[in-house]
N, C-alpha and C. Protein backbone atom coordinates (compact mmCIF):
# COMPACT_ATOMS: atom_id res chain seq x y z
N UNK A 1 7.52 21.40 20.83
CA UNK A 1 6.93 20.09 20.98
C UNK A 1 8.03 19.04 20.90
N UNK A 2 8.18 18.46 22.18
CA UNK A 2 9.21 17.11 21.77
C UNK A 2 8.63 15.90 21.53
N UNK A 3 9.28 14.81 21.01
CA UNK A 3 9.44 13.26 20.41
C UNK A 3 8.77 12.84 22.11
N UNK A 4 7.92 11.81 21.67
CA UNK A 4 7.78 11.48 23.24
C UNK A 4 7.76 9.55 23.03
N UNK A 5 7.37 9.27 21.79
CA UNK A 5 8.15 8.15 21.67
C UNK A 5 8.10 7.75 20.14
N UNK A 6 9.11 6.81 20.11
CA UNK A 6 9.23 6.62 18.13
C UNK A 6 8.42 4.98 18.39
N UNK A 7 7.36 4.79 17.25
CA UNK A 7 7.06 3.81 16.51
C UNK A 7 8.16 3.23 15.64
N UNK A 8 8.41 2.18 15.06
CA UNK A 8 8.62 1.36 13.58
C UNK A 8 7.89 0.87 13.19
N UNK A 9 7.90 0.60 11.78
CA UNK A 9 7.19 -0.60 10.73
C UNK A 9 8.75 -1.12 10.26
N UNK A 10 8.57 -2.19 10.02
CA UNK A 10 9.70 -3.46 9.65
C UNK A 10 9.05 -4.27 8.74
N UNK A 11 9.83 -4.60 7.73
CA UNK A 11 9.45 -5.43 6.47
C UNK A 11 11.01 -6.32 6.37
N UNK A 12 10.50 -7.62 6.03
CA UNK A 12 11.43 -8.51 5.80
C UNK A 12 11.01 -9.08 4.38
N UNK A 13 11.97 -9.18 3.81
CA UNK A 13 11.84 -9.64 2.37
C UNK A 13 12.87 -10.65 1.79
N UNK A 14 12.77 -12.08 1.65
CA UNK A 14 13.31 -13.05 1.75
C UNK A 14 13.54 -12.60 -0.02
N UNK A 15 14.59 -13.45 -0.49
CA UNK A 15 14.98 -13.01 -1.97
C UNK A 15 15.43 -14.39 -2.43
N UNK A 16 15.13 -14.86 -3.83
CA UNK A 16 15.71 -16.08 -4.20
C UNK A 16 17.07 -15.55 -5.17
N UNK A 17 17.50 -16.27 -5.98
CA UNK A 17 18.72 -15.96 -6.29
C UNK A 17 19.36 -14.95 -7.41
N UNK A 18 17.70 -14.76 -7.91
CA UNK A 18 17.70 -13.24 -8.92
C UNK A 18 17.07 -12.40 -8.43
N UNK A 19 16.88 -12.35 -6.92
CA UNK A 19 16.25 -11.09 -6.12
C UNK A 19 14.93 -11.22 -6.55
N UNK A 20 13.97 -12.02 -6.50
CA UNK A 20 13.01 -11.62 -6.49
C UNK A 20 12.09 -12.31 -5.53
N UNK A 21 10.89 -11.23 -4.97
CA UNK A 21 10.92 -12.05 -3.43
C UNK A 21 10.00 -12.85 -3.33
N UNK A 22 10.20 -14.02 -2.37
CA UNK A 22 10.10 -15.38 -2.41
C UNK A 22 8.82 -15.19 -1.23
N UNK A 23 8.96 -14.37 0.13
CA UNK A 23 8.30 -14.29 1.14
C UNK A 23 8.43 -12.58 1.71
N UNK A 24 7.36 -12.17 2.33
CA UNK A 24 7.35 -11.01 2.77
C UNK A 24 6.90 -11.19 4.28
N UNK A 25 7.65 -10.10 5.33
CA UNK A 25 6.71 -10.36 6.41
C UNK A 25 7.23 -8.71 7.06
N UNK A 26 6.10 -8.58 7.74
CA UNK A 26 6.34 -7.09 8.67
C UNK A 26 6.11 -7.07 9.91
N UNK A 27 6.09 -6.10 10.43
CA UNK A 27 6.61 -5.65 11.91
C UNK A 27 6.27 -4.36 12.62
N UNK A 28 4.84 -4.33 13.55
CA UNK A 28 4.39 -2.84 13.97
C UNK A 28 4.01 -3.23 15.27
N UNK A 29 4.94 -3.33 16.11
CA UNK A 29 4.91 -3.54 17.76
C UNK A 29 3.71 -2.45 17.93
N UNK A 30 3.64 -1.35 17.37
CA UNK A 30 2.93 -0.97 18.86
C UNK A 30 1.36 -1.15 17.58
N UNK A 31 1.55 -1.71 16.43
CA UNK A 31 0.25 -2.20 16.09
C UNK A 31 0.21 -3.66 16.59
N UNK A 32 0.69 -4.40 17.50
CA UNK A 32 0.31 -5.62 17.83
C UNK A 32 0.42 -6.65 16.80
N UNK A 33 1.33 -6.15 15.77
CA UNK A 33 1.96 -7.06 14.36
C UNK A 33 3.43 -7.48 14.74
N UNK A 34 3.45 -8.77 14.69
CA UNK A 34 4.60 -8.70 14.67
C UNK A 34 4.74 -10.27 13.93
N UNK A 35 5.79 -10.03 12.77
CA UNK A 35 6.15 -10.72 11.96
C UNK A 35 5.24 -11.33 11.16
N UNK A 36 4.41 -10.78 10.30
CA UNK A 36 3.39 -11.19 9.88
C UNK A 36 3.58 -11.67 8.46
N UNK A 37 2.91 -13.11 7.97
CA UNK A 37 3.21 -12.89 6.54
C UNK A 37 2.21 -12.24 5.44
N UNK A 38 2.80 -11.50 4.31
CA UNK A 38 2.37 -10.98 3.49
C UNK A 38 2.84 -11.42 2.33
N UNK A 39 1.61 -11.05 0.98
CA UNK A 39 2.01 -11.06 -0.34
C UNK A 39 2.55 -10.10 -1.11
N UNK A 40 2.48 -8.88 -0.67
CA UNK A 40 2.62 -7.25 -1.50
C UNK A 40 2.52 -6.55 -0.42
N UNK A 41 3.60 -5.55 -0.90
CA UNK A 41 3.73 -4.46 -0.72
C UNK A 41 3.61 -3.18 -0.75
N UNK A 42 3.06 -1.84 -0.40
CA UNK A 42 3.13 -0.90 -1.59
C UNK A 42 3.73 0.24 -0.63
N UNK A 43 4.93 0.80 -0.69
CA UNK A 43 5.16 1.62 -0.26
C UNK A 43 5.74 2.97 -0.83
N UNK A 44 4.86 4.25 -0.40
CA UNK A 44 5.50 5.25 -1.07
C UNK A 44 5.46 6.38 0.02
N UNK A 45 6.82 7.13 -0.06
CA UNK A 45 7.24 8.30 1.00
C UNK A 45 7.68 9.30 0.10
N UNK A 46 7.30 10.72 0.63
CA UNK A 46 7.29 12.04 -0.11
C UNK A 46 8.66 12.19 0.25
N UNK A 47 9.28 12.59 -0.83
CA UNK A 47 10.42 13.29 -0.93
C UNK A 47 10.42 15.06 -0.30
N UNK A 48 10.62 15.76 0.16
CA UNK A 48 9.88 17.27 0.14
C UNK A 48 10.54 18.24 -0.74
N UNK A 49 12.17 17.71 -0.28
CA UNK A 49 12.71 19.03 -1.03
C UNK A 49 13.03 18.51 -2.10
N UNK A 50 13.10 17.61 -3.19
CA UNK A 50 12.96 17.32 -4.43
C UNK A 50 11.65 17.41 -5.04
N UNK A 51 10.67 16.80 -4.07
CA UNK A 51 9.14 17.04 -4.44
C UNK A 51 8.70 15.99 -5.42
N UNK A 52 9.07 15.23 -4.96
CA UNK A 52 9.19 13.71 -5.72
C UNK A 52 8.60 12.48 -4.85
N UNK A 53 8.06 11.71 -4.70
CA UNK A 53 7.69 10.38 -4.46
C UNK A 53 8.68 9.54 -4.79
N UNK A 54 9.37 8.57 -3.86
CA UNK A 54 10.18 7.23 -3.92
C UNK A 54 8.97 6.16 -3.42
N UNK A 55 8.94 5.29 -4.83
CA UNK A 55 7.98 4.13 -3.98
C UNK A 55 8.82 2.86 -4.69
N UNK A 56 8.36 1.91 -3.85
CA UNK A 56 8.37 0.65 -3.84
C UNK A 56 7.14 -0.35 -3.97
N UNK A 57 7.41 -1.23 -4.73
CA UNK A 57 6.32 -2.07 -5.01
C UNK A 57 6.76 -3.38 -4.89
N UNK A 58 6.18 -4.30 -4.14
CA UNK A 58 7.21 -5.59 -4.32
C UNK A 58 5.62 -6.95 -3.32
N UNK A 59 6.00 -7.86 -4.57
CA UNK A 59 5.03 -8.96 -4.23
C UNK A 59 5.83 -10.25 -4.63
N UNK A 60 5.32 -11.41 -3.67
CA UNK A 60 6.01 -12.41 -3.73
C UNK A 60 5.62 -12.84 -5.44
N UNK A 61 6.53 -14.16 -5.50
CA UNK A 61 6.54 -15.06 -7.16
C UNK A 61 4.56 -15.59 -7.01
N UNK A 62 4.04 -15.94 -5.94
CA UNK A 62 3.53 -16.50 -5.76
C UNK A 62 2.06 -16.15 -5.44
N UNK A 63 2.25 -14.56 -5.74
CA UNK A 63 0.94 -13.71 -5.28
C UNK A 63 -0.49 -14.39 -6.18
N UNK A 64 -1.51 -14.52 -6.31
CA UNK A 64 -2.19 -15.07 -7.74
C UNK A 64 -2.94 -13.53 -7.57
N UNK A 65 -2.74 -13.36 -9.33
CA UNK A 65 -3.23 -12.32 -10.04
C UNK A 65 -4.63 -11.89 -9.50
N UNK A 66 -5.52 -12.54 -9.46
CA UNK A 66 -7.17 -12.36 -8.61
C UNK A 66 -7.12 -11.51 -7.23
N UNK A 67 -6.09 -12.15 -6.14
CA UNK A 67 -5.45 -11.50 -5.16
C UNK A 67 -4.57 -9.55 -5.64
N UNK A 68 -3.86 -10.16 -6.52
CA UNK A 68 -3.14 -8.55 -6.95
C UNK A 68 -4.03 -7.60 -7.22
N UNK A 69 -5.35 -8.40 -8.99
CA UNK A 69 -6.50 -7.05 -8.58
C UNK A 69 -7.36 -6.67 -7.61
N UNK A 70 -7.40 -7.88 -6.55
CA UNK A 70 -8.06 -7.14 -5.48
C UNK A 70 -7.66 -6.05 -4.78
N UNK A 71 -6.02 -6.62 -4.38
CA UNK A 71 -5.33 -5.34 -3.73
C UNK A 71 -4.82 -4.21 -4.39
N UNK A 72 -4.84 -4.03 -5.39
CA UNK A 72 -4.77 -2.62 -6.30
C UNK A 72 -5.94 -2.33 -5.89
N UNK A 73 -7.25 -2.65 -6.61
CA UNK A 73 -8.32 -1.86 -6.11
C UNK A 73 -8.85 -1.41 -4.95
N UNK A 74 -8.56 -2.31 -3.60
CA UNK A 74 -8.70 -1.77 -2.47
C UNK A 74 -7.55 -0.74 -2.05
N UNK A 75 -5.96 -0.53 -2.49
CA UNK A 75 -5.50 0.42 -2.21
C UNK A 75 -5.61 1.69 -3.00
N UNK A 76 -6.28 1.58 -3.68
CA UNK A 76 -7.10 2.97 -4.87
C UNK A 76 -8.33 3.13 -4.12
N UNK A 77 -8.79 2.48 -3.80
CA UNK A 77 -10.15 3.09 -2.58
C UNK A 77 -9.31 3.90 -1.21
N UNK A 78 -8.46 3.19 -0.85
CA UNK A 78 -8.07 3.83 0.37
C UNK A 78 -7.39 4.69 -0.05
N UNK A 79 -6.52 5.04 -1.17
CA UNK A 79 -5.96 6.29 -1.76
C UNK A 79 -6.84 7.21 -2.00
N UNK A 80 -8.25 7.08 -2.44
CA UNK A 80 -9.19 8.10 -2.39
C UNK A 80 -10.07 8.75 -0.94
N UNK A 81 -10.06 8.11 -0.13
CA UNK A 81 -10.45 8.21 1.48
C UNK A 81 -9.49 8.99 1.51
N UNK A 82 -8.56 8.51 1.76
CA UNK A 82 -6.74 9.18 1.93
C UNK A 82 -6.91 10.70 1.48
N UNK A 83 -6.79 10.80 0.50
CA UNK A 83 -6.97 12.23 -0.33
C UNK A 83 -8.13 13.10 0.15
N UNK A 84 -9.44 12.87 0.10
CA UNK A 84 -10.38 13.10 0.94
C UNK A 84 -10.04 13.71 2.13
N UNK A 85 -9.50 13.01 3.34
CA UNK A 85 -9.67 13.86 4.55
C UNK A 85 -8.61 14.36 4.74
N UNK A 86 -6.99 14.18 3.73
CA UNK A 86 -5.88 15.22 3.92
C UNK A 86 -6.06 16.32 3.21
N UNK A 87 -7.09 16.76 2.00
CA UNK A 87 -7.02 17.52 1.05
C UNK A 87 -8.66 18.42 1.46
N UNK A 88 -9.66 17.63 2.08
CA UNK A 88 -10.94 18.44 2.42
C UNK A 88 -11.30 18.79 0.89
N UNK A 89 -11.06 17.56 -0.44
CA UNK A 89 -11.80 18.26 -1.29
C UNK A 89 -12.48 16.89 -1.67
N UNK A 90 -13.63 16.80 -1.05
CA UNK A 90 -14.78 15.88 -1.51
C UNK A 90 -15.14 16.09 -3.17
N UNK A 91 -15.39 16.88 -4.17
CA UNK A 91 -15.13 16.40 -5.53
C UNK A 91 -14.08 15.35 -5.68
N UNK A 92 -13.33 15.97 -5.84
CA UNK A 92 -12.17 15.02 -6.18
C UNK A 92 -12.18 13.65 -5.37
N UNK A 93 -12.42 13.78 -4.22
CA UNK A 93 -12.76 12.23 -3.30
C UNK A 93 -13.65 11.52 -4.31
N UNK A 94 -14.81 12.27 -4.90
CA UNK A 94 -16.04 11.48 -5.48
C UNK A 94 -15.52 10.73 -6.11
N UNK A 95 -14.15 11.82 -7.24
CA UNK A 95 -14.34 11.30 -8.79
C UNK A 95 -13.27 10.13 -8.75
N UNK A 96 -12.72 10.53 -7.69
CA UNK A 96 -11.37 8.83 -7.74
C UNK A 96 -12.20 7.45 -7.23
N UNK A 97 -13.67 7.69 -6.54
CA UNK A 97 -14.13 6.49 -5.70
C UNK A 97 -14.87 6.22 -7.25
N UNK A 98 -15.23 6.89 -8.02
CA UNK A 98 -16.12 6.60 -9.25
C UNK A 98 -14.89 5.96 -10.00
N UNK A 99 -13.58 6.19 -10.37
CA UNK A 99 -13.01 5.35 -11.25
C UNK A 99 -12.56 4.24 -10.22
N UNK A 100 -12.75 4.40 -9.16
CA UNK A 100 -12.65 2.76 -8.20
C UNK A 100 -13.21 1.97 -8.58
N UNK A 101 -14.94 2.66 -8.59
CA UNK A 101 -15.96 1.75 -9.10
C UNK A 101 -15.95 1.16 -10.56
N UNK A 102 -15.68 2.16 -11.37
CA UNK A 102 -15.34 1.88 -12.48
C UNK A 102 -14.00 0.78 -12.70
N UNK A 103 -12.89 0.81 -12.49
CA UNK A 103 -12.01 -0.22 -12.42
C UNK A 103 -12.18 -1.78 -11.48
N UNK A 104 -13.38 -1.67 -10.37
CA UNK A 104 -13.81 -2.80 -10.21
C UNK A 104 -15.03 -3.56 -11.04
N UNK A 105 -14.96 -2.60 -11.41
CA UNK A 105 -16.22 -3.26 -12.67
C UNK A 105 -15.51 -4.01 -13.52
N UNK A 106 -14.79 -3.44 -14.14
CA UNK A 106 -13.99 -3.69 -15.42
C UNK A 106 -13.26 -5.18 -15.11
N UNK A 107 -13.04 -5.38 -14.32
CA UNK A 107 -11.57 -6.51 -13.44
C UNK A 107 -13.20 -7.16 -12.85
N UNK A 108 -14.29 -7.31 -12.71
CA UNK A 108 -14.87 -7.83 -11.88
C UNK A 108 -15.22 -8.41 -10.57
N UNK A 109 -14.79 -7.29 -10.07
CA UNK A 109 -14.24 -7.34 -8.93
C UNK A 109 -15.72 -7.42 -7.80
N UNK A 110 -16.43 -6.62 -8.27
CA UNK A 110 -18.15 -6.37 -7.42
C UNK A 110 -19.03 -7.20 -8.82
């Protein structure tokens, strides 16, 4: 099977003078994004042959906290979807969408 064409994602991350970032914006041509601004980030890629996860987490000075628990909790919902149809084990799908629910409760989120 060959490469028949490569995608990118592109992230720009503006930095003030103790590195911490000021503005975020990204970049997915063939998602019809291009240069978009954002507040947060969350990125994580499997290591294989260490078997380790490298992630990154990074949100502007300026994110407001209400915004942050929203987007934790919506990327813990989509981490449980996620898991769900790469893993085909619906228990476990249940029990992460139940502490979803449960952690939007808590944060008041619903």
């Amino acid at each position: 099977m060959s490469i028949e064409h490569n995608s990118e994602i592109k992230f720009k991350v503006a930095l003030d003078e103790n590195k911490i970032p000021e503005e975020i914006s990204w970049t997915a041509i063939d998602g019809g994004i291009d240069n978009e601004p954002s507040k947060a980030i969350m990125i994580s890629v499997w290591d294989h042959k260490k078997k380790d996860t490298l992630k990154m987490d990074l949100w502007t000075k300026d994110m407001p906290v209400d915004e942050m628990k929203q987007f934790y909790h919506q990327t813990l919902v989509a981490m449980a979807e996620s898991f769900e149809r790469a893993t085909d084990d619906a228990k476990m799908g249940a029990t992460m969408k139940d502490f979803c629910d449960y952690f939007a409760e808590k944060l008041e989120l619903k």
